[in-house]
N, C-alpha and C. Protein backbone atom coordinates (compact mmCIF):
# COMPACT_ATOMS: atom_id res chain seq x y z
N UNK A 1 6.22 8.68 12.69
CA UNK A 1 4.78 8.82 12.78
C UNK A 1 4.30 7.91 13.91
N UNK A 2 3.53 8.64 14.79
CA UNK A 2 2.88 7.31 16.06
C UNK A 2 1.54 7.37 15.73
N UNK A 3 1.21 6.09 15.99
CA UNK A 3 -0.41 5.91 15.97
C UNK A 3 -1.10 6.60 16.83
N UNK A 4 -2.35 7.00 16.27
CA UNK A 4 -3.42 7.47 16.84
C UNK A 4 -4.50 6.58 17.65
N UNK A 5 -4.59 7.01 18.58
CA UNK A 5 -5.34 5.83 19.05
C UNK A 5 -6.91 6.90 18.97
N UNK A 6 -7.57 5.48 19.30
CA UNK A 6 -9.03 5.46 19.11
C UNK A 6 -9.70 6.65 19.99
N UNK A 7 -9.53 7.12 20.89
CA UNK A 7 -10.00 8.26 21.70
C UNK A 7 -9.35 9.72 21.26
N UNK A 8 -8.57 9.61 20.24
CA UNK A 8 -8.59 10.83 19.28
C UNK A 8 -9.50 11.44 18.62
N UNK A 9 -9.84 12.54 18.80
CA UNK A 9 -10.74 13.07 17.94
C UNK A 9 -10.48 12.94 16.49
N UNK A 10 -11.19 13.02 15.42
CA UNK A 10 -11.34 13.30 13.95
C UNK A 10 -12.48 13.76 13.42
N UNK A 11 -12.19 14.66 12.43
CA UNK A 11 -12.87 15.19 12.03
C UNK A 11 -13.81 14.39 11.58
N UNK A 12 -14.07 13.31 10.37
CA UNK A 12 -15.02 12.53 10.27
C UNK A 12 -14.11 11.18 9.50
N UNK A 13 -14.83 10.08 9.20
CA UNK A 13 -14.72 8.86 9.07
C UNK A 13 -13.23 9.06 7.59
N UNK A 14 -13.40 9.74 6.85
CA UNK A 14 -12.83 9.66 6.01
C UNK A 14 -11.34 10.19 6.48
N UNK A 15 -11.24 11.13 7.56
CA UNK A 15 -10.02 11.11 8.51
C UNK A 15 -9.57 9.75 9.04
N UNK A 16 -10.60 9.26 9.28
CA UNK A 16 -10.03 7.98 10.01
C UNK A 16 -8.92 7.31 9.03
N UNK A 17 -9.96 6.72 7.84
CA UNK A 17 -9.18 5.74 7.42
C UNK A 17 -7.69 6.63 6.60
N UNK A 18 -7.83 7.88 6.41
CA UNK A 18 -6.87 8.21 5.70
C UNK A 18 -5.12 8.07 6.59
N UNK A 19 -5.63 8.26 8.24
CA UNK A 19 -4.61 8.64 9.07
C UNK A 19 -4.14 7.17 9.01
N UNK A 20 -4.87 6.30 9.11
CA UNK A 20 -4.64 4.59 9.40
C UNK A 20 -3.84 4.16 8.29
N UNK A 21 -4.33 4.46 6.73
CA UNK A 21 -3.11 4.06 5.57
C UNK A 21 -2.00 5.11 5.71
N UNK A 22 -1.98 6.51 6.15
CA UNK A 22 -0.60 6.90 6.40
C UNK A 22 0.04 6.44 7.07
N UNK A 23 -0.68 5.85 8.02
CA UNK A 23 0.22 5.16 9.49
C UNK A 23 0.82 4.36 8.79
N UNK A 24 -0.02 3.10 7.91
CA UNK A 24 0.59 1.80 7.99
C UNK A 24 1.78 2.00 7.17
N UNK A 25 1.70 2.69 6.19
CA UNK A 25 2.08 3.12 4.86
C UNK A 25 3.52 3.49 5.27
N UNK A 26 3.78 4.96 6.50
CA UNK A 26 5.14 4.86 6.84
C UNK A 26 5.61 3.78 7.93
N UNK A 27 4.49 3.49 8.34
CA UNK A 27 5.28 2.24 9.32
C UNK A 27 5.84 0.82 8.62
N UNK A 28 5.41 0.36 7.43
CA UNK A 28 6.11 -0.72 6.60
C UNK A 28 7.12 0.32 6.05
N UNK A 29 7.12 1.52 5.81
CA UNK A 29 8.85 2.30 4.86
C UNK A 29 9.84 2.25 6.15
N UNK A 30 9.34 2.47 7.59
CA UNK A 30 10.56 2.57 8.36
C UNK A 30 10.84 0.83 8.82
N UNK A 31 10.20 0.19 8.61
CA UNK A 31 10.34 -1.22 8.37
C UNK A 31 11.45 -2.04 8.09
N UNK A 32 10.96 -1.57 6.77
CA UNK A 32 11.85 -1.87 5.29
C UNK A 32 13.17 -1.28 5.35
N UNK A 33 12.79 0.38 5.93
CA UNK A 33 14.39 0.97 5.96
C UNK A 33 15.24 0.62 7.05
N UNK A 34 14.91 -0.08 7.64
CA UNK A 34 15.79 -0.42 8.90
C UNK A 34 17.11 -1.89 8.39
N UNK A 35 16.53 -2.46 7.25
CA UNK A 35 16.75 -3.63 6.78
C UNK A 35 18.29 -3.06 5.68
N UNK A 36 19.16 -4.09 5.61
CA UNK A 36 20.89 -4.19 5.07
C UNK A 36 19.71 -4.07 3.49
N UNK A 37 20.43 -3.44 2.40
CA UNK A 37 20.35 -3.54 1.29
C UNK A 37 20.19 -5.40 1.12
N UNK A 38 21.01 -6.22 1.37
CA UNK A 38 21.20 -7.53 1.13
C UNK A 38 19.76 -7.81 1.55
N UNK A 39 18.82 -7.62 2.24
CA UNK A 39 17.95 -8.03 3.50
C UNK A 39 16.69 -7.89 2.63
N UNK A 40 16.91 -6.51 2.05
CA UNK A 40 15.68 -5.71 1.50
C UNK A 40 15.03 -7.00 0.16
N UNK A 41 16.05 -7.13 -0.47
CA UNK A 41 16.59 -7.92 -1.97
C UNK A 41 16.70 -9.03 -1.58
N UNK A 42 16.38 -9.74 -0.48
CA UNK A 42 16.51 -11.28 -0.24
C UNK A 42 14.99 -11.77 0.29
N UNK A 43 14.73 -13.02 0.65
CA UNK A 43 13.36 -13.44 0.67
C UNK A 43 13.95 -14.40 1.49
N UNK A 44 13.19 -14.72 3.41
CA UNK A 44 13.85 -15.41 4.52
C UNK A 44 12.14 -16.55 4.28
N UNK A 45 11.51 -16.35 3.33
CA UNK A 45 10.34 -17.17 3.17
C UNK A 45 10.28 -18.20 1.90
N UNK A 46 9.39 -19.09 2.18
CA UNK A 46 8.86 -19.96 1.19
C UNK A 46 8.30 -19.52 -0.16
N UNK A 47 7.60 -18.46 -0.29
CA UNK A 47 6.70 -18.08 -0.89
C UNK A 47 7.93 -17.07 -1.63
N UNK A 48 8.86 -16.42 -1.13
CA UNK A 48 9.88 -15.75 -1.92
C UNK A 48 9.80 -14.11 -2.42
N UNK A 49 8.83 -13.74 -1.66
CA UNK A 49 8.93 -12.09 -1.47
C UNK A 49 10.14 -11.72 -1.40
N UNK A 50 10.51 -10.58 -1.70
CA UNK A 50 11.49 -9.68 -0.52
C UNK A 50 10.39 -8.55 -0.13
N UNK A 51 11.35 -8.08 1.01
CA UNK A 51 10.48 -6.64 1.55
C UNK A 51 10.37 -5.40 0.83
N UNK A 52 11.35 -5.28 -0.42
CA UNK A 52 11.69 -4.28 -1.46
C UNK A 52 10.32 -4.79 -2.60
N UNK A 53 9.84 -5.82 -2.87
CA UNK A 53 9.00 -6.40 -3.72
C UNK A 53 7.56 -5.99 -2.75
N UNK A 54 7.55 -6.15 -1.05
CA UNK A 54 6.46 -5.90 -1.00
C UNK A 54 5.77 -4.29 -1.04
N UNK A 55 6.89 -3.73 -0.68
CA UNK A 55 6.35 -2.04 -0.79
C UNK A 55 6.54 -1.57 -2.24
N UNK A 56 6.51 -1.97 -3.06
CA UNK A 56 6.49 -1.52 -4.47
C UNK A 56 5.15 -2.39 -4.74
N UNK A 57 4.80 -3.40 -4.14
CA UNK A 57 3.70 -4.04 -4.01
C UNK A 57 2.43 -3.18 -3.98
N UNK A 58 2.69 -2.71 -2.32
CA UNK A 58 1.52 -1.86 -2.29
C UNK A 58 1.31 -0.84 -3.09
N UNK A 59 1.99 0.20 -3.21
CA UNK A 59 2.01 1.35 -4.27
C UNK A 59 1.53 1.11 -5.19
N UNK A 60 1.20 0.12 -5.76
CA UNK A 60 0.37 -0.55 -6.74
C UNK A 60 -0.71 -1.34 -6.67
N UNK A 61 -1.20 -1.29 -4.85
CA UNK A 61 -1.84 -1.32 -4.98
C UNK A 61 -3.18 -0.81 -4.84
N UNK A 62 -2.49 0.77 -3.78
CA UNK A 62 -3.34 1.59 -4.21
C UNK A 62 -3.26 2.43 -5.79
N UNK A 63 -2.72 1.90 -6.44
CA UNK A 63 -2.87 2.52 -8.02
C UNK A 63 -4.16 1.84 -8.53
N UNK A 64 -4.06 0.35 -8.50
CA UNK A 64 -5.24 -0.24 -8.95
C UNK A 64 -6.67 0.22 -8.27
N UNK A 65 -6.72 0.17 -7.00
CA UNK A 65 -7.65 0.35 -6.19
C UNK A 65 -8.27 1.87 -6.25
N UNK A 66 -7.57 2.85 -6.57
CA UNK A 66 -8.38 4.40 -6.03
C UNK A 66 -7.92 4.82 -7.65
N UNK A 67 -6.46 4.96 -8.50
CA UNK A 67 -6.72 5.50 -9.54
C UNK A 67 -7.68 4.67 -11.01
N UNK A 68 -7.27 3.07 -11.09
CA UNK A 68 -7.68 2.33 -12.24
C UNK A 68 -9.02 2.28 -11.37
N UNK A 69 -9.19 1.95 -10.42
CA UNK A 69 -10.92 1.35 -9.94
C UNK A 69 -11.67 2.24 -9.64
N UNK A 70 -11.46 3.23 -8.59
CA UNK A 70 -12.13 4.18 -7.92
C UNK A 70 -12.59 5.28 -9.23
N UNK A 71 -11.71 5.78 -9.46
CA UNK A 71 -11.24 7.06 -10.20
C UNK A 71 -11.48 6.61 -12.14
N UNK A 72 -11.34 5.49 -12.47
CA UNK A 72 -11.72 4.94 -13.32
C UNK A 72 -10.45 5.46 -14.60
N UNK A 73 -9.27 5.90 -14.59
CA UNK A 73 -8.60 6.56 -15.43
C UNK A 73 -7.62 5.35 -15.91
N UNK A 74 -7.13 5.71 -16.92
CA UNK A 74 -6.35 4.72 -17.79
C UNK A 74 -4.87 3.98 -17.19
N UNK A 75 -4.71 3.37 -17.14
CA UNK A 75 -2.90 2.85 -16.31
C UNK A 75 -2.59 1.75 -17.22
N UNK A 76 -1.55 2.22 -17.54
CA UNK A 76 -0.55 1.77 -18.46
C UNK A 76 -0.09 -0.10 -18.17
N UNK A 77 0.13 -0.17 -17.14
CA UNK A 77 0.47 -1.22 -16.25
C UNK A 77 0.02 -1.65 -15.19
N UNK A 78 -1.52 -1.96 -14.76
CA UNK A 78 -1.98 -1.52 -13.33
C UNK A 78 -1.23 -3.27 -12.79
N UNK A 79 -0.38 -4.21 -13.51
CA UNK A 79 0.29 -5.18 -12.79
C UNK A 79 1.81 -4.61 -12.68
N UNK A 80 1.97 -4.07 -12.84
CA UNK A 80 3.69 -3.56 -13.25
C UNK A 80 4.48 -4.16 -11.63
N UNK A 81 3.27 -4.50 -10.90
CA UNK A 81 4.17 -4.78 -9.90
C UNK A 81 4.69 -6.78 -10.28
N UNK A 82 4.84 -6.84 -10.71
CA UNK A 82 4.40 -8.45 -10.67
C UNK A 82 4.98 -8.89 -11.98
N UNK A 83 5.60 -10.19 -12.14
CA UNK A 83 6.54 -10.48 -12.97
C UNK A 83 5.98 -12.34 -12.98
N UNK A 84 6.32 -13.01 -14.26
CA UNK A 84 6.04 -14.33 -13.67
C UNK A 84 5.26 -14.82 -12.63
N UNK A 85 3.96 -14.18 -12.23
CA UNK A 85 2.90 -14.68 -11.44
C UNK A 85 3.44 -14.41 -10.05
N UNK A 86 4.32 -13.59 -9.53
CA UNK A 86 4.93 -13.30 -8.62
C UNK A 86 5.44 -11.64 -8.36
N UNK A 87 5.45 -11.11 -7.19
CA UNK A 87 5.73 -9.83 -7.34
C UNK A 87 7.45 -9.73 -7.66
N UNK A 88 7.80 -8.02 -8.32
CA UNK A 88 8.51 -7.88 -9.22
C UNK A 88 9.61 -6.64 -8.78
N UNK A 89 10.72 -6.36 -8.68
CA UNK A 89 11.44 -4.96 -8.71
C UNK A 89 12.39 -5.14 -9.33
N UNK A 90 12.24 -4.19 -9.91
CA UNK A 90 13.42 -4.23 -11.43
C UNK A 90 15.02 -3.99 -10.40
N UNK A 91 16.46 -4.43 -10.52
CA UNK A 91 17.62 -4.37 -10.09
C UNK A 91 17.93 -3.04 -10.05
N UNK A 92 17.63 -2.26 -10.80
CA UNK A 92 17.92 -0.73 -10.95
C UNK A 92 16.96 0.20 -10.07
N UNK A 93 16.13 -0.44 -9.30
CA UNK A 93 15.12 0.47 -8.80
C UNK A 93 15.75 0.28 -7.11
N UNK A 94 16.13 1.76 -6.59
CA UNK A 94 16.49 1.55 -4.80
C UNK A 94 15.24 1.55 -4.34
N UNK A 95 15.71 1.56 -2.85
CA UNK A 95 14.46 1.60 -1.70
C UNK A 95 14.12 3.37 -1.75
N UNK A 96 14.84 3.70 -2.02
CA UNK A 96 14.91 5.65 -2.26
C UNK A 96 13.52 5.91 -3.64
N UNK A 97 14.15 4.73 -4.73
CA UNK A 97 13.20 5.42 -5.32
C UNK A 97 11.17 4.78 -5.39
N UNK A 98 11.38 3.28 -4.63
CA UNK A 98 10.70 2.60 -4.19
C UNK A 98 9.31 3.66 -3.02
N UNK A 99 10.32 4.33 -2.23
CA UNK A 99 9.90 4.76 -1.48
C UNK A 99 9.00 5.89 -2.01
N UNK A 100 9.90 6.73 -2.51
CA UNK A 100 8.87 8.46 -3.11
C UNK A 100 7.72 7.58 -4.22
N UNK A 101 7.79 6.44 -4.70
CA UNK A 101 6.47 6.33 -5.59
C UNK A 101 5.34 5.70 -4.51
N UNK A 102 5.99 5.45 -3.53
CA UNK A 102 4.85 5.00 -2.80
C UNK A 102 4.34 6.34 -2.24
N UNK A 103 5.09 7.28 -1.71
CA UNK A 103 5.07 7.90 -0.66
C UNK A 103 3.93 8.94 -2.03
N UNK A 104 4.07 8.79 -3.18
CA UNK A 104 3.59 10.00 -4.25
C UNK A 104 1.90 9.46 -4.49
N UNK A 105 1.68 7.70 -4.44
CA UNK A 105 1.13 7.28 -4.79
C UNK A 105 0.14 7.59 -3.14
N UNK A 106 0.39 7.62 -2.21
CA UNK A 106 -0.01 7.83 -1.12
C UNK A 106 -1.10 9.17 -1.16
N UNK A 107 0.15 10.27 -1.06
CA UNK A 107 -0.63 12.01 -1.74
C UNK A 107 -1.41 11.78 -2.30
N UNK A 108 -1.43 11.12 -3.62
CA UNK A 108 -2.77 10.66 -4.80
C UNK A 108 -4.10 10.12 -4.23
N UNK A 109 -3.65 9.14 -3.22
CA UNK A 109 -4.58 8.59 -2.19
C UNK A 109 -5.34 9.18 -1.60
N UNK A 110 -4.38 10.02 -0.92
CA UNK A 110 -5.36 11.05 0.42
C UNK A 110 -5.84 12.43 -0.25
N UNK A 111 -5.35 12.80 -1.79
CA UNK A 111 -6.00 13.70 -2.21
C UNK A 111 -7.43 13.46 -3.19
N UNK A 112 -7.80 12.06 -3.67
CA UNK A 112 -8.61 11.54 -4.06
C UNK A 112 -9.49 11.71 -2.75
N UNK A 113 -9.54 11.12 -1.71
CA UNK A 113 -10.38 10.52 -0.91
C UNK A 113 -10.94 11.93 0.04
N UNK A 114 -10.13 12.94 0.08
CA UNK A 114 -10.58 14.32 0.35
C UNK A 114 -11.32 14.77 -0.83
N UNK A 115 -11.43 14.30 -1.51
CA UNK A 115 -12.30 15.34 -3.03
C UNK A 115 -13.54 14.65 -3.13
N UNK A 116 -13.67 13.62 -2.28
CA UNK A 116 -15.07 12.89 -2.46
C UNK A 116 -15.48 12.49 -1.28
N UNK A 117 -16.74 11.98 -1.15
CA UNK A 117 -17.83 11.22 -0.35
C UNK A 117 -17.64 9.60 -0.61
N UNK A 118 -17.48 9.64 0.69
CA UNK A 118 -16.99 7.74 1.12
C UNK A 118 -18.31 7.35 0.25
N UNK A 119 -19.49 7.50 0.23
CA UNK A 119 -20.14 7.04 -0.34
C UNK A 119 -20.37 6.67 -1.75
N UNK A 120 -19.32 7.39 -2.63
CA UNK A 120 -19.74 7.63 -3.99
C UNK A 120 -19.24 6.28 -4.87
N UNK A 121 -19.62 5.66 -5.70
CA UNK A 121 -19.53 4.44 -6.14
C UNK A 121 -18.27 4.77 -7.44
N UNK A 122 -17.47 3.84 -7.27
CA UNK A 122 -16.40 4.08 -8.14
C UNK A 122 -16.61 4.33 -9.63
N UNK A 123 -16.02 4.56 -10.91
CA UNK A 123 -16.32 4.92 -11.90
C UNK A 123 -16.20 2.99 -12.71
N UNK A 124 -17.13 2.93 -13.72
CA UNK A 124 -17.19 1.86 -14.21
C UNK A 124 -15.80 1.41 -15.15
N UNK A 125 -14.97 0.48 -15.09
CA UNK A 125 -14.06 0.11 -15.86
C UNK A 125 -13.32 -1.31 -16.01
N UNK A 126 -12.47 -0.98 -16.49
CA UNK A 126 -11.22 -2.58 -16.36
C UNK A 126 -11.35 -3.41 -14.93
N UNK A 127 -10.60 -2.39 -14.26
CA UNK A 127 -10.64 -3.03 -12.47
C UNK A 127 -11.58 -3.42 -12.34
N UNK A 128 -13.05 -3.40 -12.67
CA UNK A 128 -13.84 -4.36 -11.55
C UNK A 128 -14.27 -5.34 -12.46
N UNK A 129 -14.05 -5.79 -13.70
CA UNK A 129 -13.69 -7.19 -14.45
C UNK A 129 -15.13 -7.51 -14.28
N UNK A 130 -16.16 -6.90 -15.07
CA UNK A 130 -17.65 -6.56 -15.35
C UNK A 130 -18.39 -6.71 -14.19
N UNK A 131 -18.27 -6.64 -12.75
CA UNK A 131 -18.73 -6.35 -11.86
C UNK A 131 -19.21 -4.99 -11.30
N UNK A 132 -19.68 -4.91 -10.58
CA UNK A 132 -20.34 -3.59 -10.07
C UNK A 132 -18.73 -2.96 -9.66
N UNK A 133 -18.91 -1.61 -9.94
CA UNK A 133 -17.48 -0.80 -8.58
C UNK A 133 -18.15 -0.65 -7.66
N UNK A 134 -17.19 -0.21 -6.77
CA UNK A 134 -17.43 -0.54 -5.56
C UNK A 134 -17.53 0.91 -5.10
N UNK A 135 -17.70 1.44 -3.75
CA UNK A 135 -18.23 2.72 -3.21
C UNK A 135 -16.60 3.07 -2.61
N UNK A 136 -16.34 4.25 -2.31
CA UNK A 136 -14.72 4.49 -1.79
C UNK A 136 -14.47 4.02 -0.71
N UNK A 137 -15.60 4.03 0.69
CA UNK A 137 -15.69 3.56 1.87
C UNK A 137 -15.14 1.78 1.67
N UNK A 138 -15.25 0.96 0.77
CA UNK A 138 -15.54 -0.48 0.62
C UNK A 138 -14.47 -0.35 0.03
N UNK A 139 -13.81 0.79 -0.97
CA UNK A 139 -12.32 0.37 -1.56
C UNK A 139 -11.51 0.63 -0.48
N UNK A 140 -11.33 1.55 0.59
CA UNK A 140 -10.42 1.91 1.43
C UNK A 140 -10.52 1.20 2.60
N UNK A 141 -11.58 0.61 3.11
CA UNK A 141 -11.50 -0.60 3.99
C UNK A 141 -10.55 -2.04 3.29
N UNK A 142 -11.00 -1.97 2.10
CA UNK A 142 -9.85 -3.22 1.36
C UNK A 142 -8.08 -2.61 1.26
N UNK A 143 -7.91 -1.30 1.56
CA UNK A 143 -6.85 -0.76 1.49
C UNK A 143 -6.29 -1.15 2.74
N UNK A 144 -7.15 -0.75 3.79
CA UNK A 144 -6.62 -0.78 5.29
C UNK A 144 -6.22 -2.48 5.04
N UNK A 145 -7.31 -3.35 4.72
CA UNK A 145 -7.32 -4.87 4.87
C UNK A 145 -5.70 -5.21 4.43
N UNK A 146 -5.40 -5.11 3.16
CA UNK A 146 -3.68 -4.76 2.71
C UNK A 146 -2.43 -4.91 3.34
N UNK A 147 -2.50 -3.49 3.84
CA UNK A 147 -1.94 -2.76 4.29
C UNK A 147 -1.46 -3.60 6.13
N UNK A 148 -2.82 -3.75 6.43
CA UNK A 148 -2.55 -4.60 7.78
C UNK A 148 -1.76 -6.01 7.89
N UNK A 149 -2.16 -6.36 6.57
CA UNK A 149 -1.87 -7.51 6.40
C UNK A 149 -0.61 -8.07 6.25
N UNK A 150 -0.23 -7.46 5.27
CA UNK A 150 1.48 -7.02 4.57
C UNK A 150 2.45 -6.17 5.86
N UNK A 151 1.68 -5.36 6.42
CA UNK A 151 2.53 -4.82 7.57
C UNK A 151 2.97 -6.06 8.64
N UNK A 152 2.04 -6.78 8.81
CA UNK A 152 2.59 -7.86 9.52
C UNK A 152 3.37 -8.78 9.27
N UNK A 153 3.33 -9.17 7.59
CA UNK A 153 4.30 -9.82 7.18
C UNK A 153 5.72 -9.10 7.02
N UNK A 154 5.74 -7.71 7.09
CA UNK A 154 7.13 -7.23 6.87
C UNK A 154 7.39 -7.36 8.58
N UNK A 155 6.68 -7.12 9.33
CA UNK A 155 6.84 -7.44 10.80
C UNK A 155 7.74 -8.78 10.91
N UNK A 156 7.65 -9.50 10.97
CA UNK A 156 8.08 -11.00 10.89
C UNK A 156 9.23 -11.22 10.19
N UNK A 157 9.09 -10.59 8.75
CA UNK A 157 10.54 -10.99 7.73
C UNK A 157 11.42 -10.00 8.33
N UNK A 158 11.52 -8.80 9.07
CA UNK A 158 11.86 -7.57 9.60
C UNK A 158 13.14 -8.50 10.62
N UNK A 159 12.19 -8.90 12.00
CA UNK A 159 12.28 -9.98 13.25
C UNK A 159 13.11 -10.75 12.36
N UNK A 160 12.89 -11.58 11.66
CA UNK A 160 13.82 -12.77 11.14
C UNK A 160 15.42 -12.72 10.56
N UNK A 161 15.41 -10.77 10.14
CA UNK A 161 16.19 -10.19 9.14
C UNK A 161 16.99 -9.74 10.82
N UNK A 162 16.94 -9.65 12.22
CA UNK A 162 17.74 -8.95 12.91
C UNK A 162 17.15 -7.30 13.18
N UNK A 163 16.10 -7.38 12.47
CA UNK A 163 15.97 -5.71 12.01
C UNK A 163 15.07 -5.61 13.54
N UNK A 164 14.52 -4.17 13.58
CA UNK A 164 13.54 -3.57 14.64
C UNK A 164 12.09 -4.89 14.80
N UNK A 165 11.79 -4.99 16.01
CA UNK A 165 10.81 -5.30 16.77
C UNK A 165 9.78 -4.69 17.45
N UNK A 166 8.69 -4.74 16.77
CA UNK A 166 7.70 -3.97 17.26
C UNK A 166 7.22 -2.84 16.44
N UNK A 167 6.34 -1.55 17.05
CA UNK A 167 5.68 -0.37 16.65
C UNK A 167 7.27 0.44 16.68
């Protein structure tokens, strides 16, 4: 997948941000997949991530964000990523199957955000911990926020791991 740059046409705003979390979304999986099994499952930081912990990360965290917050529907586990105050991947789970729940949780994403108006204010529930919800435009800008963020850190642990440099 290559980025789109800014003098691309789109249809409207809600194109935007959808193309930008696909981007980032496969650009941390080819990331990650470039990385030794040993690499994926190891943590070259202080803080003690691995890169297998952070993309099971996100996938959860657009679960919280568009299905438990936005969408307001029930989730069983909306921490399931996270273990001991720290993020979590069970030994039995590959980057294979890591990958299709992100990649499923993604579809869910971009088929939510096509069925509605950036404007529409999320449904009242758990996720917003008696605060107002928030509008989809304001959840998917916090998605991009994420997403950018974490992409850069797999950038770096990537570089440190021997793995690919750069876009």
């Amino acid at each position: 997948m290559t980025f789109f740059e800014p003098t691309e046409p789109v249809a409207d705003r809600k194109e935007v941000f959808l193309r930008y979390l696909d981007y980032f979304r496969e650009s941390a999986l080819t990331k990650a997949g470039s990385l030794s099994e040993g690499a994926l499952r190891s943590s070259l930081l202080p803080s003690g991530w691995t890169p297998l912990e952070l993309l099971q990360h996100l996938q959860y965290v657009e679960l919280r964000w568009i299905e438990w917050g936005f969408e307001g529907r029930p989730v069983a586990e909306p921490w399931g990523d996270r273990r001991d105050d720290r993020w979590y991947v069970a030994a039995d789970r590959s980057l294979d199957d890591v990958t299709t729940a992100l990649r499923k949780q993604g579809a869910h994403t971009r088929a939510t955000v096509e069925a509605h108006d950036l404007a529409e204010i999320g449904a009242p529930g758990p996720r917003w911990d008696g605060a107002p919800p928030a509008s989809l435009e304001r959840i998917l800008f916090h998605l991009l926020q994420e997403y950018a963020r974490h992409l850069g850190h797999l950038d770096v642990v990537v570089e440190l791991s021997d793995g690919a440099v750069g876009e």
